[in-house]
N, C-alpha and C. Protein backbone atom coordinates (compact mmCIF):
# COMPACT_ATOMS: atom_id res chain seq x y z
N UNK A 1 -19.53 15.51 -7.85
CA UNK A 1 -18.62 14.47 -7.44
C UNK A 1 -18.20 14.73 -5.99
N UNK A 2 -18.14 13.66 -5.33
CA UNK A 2 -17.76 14.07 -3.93
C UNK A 2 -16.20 13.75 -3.49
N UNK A 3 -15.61 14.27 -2.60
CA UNK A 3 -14.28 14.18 -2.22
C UNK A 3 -14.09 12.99 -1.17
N UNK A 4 -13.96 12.00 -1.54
CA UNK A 4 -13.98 10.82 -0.54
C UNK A 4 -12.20 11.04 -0.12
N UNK A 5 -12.48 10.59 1.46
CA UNK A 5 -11.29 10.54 3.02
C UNK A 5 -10.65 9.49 2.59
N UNK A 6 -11.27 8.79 3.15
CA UNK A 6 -11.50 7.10 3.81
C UNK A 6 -11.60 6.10 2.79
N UNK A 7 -10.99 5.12 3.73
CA UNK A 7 -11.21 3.51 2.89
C UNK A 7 -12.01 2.98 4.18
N UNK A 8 -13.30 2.44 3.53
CA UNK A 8 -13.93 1.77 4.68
C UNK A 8 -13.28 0.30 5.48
N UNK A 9 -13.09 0.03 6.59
CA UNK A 9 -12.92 -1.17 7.35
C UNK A 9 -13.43 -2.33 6.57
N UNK A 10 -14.21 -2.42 5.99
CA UNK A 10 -14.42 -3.74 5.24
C UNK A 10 -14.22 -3.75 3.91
N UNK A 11 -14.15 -2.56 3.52
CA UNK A 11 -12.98 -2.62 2.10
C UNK A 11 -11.37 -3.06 2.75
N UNK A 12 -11.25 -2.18 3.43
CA UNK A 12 -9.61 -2.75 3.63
C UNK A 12 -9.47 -4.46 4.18
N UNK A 13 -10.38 -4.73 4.62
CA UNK A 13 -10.65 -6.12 5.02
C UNK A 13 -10.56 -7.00 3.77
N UNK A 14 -11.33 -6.33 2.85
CA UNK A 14 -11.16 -7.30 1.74
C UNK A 14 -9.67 -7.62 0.77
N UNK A 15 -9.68 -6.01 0.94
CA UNK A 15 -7.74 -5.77 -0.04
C UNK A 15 -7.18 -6.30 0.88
N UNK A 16 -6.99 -6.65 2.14
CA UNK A 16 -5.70 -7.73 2.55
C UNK A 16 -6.36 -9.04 2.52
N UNK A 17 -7.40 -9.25 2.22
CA UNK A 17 -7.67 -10.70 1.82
C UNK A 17 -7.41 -10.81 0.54
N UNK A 18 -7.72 -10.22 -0.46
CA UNK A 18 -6.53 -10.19 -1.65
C UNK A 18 -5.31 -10.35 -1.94
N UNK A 19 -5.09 -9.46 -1.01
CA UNK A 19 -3.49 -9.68 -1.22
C UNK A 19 -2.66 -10.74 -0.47
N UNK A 20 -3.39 -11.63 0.81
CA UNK A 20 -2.68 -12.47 1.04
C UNK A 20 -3.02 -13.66 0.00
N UNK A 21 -4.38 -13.69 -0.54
CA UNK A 21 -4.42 -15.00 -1.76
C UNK A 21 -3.36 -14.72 -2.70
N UNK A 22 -3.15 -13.61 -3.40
CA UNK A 22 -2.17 -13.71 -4.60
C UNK A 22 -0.61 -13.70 -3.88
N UNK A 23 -0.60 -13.75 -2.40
CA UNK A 23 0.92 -14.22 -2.05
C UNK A 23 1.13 -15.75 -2.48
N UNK A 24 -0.09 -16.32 -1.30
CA UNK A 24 -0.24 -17.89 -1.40
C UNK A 24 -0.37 -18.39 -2.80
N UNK A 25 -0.99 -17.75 -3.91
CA UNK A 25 -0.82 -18.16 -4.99
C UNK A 25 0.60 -18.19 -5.53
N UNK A 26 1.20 -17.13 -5.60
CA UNK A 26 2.70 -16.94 -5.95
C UNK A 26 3.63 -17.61 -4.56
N UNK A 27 3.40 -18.47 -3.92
CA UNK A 27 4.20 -19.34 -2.74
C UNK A 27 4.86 -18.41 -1.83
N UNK A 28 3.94 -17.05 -1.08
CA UNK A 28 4.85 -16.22 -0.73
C UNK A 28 4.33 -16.44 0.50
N UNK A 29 4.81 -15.90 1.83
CA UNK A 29 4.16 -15.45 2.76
C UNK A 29 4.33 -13.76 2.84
N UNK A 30 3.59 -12.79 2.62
CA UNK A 30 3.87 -11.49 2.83
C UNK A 30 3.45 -10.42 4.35
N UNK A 31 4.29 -9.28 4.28
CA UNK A 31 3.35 -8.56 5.01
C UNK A 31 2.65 -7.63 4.16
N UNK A 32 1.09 -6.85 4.37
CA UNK A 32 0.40 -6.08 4.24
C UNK A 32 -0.17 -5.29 4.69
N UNK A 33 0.25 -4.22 4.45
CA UNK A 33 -0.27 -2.73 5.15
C UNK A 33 -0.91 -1.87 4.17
N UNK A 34 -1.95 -1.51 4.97
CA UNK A 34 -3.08 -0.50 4.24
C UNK A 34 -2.65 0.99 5.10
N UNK A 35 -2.45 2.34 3.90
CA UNK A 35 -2.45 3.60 5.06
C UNK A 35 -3.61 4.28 4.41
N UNK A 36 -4.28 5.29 4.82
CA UNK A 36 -5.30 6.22 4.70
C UNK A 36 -4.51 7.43 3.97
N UNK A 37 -5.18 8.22 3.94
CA UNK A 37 -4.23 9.23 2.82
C UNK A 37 -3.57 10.19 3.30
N UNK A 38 -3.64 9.77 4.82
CA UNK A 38 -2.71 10.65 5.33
C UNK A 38 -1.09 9.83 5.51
N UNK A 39 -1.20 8.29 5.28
CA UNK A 39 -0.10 7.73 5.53
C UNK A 39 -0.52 6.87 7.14
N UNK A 40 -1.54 7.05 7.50
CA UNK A 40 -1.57 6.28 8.57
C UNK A 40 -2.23 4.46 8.68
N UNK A 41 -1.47 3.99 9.20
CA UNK A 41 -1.93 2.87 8.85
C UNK A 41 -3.38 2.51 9.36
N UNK A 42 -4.25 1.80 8.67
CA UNK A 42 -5.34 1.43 8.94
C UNK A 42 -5.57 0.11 8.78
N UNK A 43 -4.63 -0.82 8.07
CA UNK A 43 -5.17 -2.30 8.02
C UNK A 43 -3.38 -3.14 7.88
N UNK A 44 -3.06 -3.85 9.07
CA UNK A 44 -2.03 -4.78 8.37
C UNK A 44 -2.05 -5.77 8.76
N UNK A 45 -1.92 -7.00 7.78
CA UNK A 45 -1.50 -8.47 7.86
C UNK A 45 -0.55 -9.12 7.90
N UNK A 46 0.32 -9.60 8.43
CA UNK A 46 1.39 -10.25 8.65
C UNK A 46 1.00 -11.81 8.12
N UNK A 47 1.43 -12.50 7.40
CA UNK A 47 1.22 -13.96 6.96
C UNK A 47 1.96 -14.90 8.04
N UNK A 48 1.17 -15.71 7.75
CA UNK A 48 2.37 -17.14 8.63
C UNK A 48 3.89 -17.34 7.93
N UNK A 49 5.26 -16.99 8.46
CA UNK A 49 6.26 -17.18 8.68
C UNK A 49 6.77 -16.16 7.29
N UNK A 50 6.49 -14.77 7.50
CA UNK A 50 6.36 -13.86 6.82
C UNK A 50 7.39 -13.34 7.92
N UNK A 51 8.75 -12.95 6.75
CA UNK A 51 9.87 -11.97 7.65
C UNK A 51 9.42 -11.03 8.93
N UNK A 52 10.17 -10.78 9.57
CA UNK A 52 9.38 -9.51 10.72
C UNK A 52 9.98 -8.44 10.08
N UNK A 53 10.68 -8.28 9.60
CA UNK A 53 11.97 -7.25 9.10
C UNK A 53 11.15 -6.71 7.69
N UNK A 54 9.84 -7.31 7.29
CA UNK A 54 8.87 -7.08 6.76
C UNK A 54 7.89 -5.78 6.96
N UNK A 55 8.28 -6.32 8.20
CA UNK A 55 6.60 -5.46 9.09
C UNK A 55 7.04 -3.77 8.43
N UNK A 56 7.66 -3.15 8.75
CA UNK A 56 8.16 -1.85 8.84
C UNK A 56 8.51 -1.33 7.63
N UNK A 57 8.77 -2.74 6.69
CA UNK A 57 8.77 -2.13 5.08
C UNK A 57 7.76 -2.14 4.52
N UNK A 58 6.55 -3.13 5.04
CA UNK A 58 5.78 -3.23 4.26
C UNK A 58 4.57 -1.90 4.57
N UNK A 59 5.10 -1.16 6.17
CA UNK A 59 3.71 -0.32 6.36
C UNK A 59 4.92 1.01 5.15
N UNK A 60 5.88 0.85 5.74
CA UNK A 60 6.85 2.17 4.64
C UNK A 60 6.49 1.98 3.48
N UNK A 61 6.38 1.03 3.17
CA UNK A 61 5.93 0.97 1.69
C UNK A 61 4.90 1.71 0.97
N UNK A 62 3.66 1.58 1.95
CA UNK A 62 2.67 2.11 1.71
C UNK A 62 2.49 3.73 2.00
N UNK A 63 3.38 4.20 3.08
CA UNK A 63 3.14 5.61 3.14
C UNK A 63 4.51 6.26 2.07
N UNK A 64 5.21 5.57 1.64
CA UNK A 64 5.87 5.87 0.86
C UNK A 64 4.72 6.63 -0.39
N UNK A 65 3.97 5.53 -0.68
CA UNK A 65 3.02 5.29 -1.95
C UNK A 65 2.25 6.96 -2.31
N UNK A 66 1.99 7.13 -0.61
CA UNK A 66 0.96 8.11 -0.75
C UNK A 66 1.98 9.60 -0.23
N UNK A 67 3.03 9.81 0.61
CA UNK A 67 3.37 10.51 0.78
C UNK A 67 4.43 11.49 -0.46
N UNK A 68 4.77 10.34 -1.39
CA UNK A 68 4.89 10.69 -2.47
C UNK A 68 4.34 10.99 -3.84
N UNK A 69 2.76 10.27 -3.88
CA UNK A 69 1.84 10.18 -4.37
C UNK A 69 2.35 9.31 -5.74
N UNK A 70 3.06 8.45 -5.86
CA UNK A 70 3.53 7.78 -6.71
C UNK A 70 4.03 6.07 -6.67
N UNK A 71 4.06 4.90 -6.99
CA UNK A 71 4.38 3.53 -6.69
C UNK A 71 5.95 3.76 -6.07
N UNK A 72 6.35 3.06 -5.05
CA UNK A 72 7.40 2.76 -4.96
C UNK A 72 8.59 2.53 -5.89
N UNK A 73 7.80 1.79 -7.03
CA UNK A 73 9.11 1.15 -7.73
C UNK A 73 9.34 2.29 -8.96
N UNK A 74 8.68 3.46 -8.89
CA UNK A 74 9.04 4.48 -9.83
C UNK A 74 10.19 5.50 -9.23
N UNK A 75 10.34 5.37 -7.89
CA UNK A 75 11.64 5.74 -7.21
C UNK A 75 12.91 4.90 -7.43
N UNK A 76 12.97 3.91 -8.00
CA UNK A 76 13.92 3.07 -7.77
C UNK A 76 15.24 3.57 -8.51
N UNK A 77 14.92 3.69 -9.87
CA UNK A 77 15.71 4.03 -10.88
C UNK A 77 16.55 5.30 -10.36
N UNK A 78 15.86 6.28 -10.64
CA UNK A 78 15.99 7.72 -9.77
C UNK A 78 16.86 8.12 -8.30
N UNK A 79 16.98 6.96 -7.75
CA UNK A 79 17.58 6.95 -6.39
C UNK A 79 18.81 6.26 -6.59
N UNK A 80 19.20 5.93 -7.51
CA UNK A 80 20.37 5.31 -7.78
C UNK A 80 21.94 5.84 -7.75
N UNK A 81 22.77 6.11 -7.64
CA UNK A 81 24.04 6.40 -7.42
C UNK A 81 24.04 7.29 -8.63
N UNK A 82 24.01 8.76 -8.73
CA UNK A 82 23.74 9.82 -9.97
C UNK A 82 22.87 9.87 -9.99
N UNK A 83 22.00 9.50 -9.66
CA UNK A 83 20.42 9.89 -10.42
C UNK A 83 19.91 11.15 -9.53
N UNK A 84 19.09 11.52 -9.97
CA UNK A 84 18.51 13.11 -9.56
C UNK A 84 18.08 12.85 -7.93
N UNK A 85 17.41 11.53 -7.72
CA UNK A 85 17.06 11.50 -6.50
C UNK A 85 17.64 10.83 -5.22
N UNK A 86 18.91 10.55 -5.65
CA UNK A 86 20.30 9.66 -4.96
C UNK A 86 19.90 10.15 -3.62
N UNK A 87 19.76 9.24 -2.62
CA UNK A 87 20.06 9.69 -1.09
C UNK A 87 18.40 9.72 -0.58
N UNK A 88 17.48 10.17 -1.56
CA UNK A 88 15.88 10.09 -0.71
C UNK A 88 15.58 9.52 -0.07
N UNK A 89 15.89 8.05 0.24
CA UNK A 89 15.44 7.23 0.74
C UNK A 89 16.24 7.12 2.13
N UNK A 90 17.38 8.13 2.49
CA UNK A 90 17.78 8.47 4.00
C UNK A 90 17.02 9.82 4.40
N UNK A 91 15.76 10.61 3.70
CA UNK A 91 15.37 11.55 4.18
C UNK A 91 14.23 10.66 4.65
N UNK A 92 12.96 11.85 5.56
CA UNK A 92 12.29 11.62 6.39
C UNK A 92 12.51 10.15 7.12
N UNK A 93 13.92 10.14 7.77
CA UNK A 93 14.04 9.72 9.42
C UNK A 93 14.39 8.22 8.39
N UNK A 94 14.33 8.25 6.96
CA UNK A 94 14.40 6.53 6.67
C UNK A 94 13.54 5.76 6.23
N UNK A 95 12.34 6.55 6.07
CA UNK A 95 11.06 6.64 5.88
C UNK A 95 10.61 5.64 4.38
N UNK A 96 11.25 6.74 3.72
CA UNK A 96 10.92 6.51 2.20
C UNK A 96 11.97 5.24 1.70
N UNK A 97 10.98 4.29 0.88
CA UNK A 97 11.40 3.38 0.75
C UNK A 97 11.55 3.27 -1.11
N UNK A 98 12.57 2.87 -1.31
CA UNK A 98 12.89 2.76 -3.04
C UNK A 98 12.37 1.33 -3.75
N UNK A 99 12.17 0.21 -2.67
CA UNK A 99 12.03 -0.74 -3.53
C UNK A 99 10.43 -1.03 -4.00
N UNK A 100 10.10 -1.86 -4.94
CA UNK A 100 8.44 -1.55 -5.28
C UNK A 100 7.66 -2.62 -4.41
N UNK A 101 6.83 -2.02 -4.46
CA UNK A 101 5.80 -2.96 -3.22
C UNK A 101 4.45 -2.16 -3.05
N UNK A 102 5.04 -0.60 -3.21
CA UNK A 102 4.21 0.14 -2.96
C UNK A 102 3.23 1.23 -3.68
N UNK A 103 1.78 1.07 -3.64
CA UNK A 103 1.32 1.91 -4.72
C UNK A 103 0.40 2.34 -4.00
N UNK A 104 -0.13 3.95 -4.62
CA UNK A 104 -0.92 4.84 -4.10
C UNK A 104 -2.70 3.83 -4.48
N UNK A 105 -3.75 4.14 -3.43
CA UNK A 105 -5.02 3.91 -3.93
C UNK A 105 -5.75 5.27 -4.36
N UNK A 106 -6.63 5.01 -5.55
CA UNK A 106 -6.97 6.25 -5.88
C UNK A 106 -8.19 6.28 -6.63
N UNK A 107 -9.06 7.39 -6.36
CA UNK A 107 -10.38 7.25 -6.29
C UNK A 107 -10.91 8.28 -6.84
N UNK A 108 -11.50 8.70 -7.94
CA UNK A 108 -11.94 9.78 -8.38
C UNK A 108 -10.92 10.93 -8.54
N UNK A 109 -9.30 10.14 -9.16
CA UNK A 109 -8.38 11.35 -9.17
C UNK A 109 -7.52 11.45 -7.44
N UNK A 110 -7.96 11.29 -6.81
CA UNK A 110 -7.63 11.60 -5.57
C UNK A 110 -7.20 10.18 -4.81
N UNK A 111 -6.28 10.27 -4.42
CA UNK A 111 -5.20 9.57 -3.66
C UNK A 111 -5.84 9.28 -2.12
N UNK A 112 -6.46 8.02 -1.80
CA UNK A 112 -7.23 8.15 -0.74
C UNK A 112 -6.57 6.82 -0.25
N UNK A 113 -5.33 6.68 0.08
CA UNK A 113 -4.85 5.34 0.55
C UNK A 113 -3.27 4.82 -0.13
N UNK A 114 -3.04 3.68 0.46
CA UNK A 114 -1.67 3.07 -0.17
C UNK A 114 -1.59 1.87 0.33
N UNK A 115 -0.88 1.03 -0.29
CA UNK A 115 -0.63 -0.19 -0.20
C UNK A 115 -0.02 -0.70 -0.14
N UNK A 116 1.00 -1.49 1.08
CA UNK A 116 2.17 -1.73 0.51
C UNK A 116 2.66 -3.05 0.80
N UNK A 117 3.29 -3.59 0.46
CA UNK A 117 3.90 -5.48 0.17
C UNK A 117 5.15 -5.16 0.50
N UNK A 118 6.00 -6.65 1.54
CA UNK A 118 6.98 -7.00 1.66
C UNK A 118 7.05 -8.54 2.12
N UNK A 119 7.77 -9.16 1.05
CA UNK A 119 7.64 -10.77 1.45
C UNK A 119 8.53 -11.51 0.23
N UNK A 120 8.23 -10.81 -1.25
CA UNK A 120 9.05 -11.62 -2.35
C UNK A 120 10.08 -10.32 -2.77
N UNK A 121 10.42 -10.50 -3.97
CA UNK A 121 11.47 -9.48 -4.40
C UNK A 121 10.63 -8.44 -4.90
N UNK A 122 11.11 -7.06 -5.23
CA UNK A 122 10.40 -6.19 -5.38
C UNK A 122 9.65 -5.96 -6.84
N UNK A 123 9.50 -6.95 -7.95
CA UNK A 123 8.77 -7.45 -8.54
C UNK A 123 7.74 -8.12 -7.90
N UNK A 124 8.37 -9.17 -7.29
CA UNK A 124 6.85 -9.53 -6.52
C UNK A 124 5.63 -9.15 -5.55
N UNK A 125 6.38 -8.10 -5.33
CA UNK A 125 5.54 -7.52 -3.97
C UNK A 125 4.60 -6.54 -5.12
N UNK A 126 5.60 -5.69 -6.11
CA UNK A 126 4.27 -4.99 -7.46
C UNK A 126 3.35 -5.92 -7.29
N UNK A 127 3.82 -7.15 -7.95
CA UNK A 127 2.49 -7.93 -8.38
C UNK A 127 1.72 -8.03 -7.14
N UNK A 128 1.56 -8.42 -6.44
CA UNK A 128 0.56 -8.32 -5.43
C UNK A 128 -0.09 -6.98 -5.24
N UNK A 129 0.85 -6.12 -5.34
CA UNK A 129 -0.18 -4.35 -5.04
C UNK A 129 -0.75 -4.21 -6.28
N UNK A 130 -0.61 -4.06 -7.41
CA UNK A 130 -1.00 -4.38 -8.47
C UNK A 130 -2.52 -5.19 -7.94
N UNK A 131 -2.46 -6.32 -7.66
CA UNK A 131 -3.90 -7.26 -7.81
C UNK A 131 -5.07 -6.31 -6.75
N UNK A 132 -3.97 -6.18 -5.88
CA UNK A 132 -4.94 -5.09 -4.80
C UNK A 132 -5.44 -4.33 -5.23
N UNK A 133 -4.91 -3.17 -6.11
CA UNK A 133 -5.35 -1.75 -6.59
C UNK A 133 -6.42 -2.26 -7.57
N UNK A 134 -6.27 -3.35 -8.61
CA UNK A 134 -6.68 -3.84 -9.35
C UNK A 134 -8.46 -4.26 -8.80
N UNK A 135 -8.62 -4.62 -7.49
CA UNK A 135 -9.54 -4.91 -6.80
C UNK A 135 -10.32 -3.61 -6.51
N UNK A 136 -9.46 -3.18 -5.67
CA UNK A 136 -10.01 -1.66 -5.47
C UNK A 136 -10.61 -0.96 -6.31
N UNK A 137 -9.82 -0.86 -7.50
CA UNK A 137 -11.16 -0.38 -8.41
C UNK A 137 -12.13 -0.72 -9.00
N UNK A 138 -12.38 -2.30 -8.88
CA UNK A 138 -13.69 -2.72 -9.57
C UNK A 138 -14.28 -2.56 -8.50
N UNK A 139 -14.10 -2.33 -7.15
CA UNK A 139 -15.00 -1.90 -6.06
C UNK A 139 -15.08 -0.62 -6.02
N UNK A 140 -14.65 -0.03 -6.27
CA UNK A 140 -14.91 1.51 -6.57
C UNK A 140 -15.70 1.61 -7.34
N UNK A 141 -15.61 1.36 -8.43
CA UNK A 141 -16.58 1.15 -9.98
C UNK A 141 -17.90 0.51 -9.37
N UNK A 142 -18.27 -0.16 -8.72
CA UNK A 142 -19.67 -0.91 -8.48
C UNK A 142 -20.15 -0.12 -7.40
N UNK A 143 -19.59 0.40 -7.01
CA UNK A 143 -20.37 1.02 -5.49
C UNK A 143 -20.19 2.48 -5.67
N UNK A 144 -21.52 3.07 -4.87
CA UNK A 144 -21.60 3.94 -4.81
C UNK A 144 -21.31 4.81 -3.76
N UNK A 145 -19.91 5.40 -3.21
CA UNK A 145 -19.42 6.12 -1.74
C UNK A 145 -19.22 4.94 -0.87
N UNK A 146 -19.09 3.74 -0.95
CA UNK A 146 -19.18 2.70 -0.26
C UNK A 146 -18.06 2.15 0.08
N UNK A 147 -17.35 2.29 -1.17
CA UNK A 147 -15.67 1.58 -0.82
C UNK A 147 -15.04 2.80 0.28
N UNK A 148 -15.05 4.27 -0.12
CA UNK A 148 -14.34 4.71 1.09
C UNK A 148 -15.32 6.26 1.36
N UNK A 149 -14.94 6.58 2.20
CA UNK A 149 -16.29 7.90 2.68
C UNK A 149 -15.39 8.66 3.77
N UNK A 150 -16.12 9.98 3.96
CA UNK A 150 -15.18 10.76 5.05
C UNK A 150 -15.80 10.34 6.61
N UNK A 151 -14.53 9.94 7.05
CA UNK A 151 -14.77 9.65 8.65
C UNK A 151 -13.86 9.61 9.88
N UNK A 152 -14.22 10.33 10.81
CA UNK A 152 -12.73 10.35 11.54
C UNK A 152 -12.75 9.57 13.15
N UNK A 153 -11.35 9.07 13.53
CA UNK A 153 -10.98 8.41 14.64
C UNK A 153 -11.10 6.58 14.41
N UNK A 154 -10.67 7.19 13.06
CA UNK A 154 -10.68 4.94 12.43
C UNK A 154 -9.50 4.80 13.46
N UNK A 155 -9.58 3.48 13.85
CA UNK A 155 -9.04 2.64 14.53
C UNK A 155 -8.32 1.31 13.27
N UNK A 156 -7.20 1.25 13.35
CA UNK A 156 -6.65 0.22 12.52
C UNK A 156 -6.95 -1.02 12.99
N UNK A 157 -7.31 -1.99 11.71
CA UNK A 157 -7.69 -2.85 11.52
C UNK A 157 -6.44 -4.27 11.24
N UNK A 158 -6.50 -5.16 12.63
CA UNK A 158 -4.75 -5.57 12.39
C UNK A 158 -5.46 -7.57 12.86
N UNK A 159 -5.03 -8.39 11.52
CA UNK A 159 -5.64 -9.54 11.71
C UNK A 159 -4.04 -10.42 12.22
């Protein structure tokens, strides 16, 4: 089995074309950010008349996903006034984001990406990462090293 890096440029091309159809389907305009597994962004979409106040949650969202290696919205509960993880979401600089939007991509066990939505309520933005991840792996499943591979000095991909 090999240890795949990377999400290729035309995979991530495709997951934000995903994910802006299931906005427009659900009447949303969203933003979408793809990070690599280091948390760096590699693909984001901004929709037509999609918050700006978006932009910065929706790439947090996603390195949330992976820097924690867990969905956004499984922080939520947990970060709550008593809860074990009260206050996380003022560590790293503001970084980490509690509401859901955001989910790790993952590939043979291994966490090779994240995804993250900001545009509806944080139910809605799941559902959209949800359809994404959901994509991702039937492209994972059909291809062979194709959806993502090790490669370095990607350049983000911003439509």
């Amino acid at each position: 089995m090999n240890i795949l890096l990377w999400l290729t440029s035309e995979v991530t091309k495709q997951l934000l074309a995903v994910a802006e159809e299931k906005s427009k389907q659900m009447s949303l305009s969203s933003n979408i950010a793809i990070v690599d597994n280091g948390g760096n962004l590699i693909a984001f979409h901004r929709m037509e008349h999609a918050r700006i106040a978006g932009i910065d949650i929706s790439i947090n969202k996603a390195w949330t996903s992976v820097s924690m290696q867990q969905p956004t919205a499984n922080l939520t509960q947990a970060a709550q006034p008593g809860g074990p993880s009260f206050g996380i979401n003022t560590t790293n600089n503001g970084r980490i984001v509690i509401l859901g939007g955001g989910i790790p991509l993952v590939s043979n066990g291994t966490i090779v990406g994240g995804i993250g939505v900001s545009g509806g309520t944080s139910t809605q933005d799941t559902e959209i990462a949800n359809a994404v991840v959901r994509a991702f792996e039937k492209m994972n499943k059909k291809s062979k090293n194709s959806v993502i591979h090790t490669r370095f000095g990607y350049t983000p991909y911003y439509i």
